[in-house]
Protein backbone atom coordinates (compact mmCIF):
# COMPACT_ATOMS: atom_id res chain seq x y z
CA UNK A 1 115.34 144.26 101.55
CA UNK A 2 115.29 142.62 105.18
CA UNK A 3 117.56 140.06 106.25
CA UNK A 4 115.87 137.27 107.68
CA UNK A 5 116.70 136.63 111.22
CA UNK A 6 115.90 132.80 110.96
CA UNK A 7 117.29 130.17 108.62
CA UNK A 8 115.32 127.51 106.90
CA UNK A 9 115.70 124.04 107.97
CA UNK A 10 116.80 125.11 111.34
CA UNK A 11 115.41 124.42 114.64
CA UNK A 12 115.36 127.18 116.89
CA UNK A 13 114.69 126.74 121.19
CA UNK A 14 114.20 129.36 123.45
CA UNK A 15 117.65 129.55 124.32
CA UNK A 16 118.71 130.64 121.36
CA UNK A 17 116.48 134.04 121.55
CA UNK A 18 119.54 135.16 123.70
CA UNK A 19 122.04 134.72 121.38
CA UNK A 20 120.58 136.46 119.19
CA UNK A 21 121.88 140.39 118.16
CA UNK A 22 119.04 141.82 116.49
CA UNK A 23 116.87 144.05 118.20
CA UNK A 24 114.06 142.94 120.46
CA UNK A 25 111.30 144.65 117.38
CA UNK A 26 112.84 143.08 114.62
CA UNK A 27 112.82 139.13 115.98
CA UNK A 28 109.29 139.72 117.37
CA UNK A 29 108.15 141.05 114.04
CA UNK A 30 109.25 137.82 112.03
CA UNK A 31 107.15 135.97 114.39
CA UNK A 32 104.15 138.39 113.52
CA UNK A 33 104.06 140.69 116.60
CA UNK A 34 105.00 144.35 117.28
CA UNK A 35 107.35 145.70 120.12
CA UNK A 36 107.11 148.61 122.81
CA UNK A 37 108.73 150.14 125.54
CA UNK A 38 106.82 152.20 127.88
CA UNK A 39 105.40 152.89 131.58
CA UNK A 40 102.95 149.78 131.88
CA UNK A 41 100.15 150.39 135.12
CA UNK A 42 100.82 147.08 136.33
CA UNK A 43 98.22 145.03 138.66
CA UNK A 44 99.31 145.72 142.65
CA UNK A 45 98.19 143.78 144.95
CA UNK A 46 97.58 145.24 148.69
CA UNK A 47 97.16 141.74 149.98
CA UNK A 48 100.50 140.31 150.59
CA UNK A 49 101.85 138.89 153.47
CA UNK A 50 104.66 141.83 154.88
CA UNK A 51 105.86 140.12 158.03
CA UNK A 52 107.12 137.25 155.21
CA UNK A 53 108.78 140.44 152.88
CA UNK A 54 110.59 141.39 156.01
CA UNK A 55 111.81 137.96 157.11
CA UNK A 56 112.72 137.30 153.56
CA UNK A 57 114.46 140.53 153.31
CA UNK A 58 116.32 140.12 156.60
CA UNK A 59 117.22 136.85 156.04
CA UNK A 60 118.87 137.78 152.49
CA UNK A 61 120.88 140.50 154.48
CA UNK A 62 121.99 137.87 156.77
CA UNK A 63 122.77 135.67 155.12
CA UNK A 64 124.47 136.70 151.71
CA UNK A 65 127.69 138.01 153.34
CA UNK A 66 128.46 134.44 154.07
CA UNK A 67 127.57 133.06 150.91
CA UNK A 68 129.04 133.18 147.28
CA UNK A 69 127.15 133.66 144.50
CA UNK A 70 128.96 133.00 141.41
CA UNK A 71 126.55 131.05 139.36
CA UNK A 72 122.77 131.46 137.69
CA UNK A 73 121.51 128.20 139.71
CA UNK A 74 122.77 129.96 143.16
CA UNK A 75 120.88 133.32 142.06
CA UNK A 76 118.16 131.45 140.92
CA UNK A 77 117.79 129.19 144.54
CA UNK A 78 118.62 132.29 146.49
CA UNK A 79 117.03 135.34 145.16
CA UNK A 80 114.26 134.02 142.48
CA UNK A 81 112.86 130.54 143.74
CA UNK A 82 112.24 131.92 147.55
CA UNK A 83 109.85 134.97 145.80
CA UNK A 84 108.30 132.81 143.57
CA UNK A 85 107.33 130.25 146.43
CA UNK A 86 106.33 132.85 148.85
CA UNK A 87 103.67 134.15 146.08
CA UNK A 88 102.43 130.94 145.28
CA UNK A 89 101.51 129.79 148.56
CA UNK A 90 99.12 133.29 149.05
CA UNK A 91 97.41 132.86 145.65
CA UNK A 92 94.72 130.60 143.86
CA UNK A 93 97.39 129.41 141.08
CA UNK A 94 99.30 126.34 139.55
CA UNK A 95 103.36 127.02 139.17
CA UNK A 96 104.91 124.89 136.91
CA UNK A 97 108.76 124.49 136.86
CA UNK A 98 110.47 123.92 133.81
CA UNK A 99 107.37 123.42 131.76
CA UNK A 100 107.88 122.57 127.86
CA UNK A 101 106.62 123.62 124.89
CA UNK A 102 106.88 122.99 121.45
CA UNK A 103 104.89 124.87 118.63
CA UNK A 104 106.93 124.90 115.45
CA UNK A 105 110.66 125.27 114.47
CA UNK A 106 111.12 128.89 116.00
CA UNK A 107 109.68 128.24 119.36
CA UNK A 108 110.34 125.16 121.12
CA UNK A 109 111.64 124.77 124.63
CA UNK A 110 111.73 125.02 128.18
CA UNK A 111 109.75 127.75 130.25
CA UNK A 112 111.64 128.50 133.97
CA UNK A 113 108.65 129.29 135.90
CA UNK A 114 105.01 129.15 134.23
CA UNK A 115 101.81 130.50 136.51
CA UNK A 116 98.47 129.49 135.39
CA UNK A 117 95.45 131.14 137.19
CA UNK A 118 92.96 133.17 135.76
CA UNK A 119 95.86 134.87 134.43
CA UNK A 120 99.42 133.33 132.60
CA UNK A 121 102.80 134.92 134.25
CA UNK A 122 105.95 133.47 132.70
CA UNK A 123 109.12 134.19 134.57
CA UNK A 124 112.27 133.16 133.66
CA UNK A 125 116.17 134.18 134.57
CA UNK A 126 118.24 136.44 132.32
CA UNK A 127 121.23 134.07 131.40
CA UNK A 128 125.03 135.89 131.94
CA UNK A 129 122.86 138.64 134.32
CA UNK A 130 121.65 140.42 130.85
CA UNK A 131 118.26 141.46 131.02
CA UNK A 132 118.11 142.94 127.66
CA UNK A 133 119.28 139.67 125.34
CA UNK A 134 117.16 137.69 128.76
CA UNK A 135 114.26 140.10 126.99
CA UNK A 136 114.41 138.53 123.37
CA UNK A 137 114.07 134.84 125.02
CA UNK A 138 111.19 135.79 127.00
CA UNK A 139 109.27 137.38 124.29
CA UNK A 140 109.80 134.27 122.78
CA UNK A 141 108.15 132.27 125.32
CA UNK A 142 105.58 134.73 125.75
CA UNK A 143 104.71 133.96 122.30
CA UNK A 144 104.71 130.71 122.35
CA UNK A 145 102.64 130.79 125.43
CA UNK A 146 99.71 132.62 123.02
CA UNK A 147 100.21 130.09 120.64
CA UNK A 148 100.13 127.17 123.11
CA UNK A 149 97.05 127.99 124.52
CA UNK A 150 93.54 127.70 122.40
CA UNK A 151 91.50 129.95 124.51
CA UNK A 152 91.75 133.81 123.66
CA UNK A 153 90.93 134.41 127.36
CA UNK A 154 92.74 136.06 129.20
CA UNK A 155 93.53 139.00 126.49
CA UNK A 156 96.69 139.51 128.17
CA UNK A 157 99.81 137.58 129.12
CA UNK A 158 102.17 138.95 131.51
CA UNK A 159 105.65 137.94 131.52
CA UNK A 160 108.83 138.77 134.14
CA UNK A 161 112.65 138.49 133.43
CA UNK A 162 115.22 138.87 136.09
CA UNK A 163 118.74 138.59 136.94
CA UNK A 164 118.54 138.18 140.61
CA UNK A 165 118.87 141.62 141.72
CA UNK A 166 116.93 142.98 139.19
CA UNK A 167 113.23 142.25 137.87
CA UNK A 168 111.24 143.53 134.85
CA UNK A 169 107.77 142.76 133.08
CA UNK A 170 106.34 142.77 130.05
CA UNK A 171 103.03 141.97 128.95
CA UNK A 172 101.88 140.51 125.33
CA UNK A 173 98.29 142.13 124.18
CA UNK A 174 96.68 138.85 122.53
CA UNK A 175 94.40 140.29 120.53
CA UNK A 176 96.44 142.62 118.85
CA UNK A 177 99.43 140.86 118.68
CA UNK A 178 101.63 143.75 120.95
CA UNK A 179 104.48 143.07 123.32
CA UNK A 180 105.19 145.78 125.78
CA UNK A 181 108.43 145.69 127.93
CA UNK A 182 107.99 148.01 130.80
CA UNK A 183 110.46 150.97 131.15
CA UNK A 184 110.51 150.18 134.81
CA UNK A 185 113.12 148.01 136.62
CA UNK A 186 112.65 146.99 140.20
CA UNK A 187 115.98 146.06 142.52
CA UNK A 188 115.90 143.17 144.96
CA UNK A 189 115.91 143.38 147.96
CA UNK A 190 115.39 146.74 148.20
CA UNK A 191 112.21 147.04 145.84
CA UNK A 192 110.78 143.33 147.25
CA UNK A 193 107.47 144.73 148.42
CA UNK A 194 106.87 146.25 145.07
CA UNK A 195 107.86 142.75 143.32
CA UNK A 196 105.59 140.95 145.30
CA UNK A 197 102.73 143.27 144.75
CA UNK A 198 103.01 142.96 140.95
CA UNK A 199 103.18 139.37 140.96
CA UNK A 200 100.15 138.92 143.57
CA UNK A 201 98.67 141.38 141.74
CA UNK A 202 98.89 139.61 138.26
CA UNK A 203 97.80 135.90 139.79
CA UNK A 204 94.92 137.39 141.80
């Protein structure tokens, strides 16, 4: 017989996803959904705004050495937020910050960064720089995020975790009820173009 992962009578938040030890499948599956990991073909955009990458790049070379980063807010200001805002200025889409959401006693919360466009994109920043407990909470919210919202279009909900220097996606398959973490991991600053182009990509 299973264990339960969650305990009756308690109230569970997002945050709690990352403390939990149990494998990324088994949570997922007490919340009704299956779990993959494999090569996603991710939307690429070749409509993004290089002479920004660069500056953005070369600024982050310059100015890092003199900075340091010892905390998830400075990561967050430094190496997330500055992406994020770039993206959203070059696409038709709504980016709310720190957007709540509250469906039952499992998934309640806070979402870090929440796109709405034709397509959903929830990003959020791997807490303690581990993307792979950082995974369990953003299933989570990707979840809650299908529940949340009443109209089964678009079939697909794309999510992105990252610790700073590193980014990964995910997408949740709506109608069948199937999260997919991509195998793929994508370094910044070195793999910025790339980043860009998925998240462009997605919100276009």
């Amino acid at each position: 017989m299973t264990r339960k992962i969650f305990k009756e009578g308690k109230k569970y938040t997002f945050s709690d996803y990352f403390e939990m030890r149990n494998p990324t499948e088994e949570i997922v599956a007490e919340l009704g959904y299956s779990f993959s990991t494999q090569a996603l073909t991710l939307p690429l955009s070749t409509e993004i705004d290089q002479e920004w990458i660069d500056n953005l790049r070369a600024s982050y070379y310059l100015i890092i050495p003199k900075i340091s980063i010892n905390s998830e807010i400075a990561k967050r200001e430094l190496m997330i937020a500055p992406i994020l805002h770039g993206v959203i200025r070059n696409v038709e889409a709504r980016l709310n910050i720190e957007y709540p959401i509250e469906i039952d006693d499992r998934l309640s919360g806070y979402i870090d960064y929440l796109f709405r466009s034709k397509q959903e994109l929830i990003v959020i920043q791997a807490k303690k720089g581990d993307l792979e407990k950082g995974f369990n909470q953003l299933a989570a919210e990707m979840i809650a995020v299908d529940h949340y919202e009443d109209n089964p279009i678009p079939n697909i909900l794309y999510g992105a975790i990252s610790i700073g220097e590193v980014w990964r996606f995910a997408i949740l398959e709506r109608e069948t009820q199937k999260i997919t973490k991509d195998i793929h991991t994508f370094r910044f600053p070195e793999d910025l173009d790339n980043i860009v182009a998925i998240l462009t990509g997605i919100l276009s």
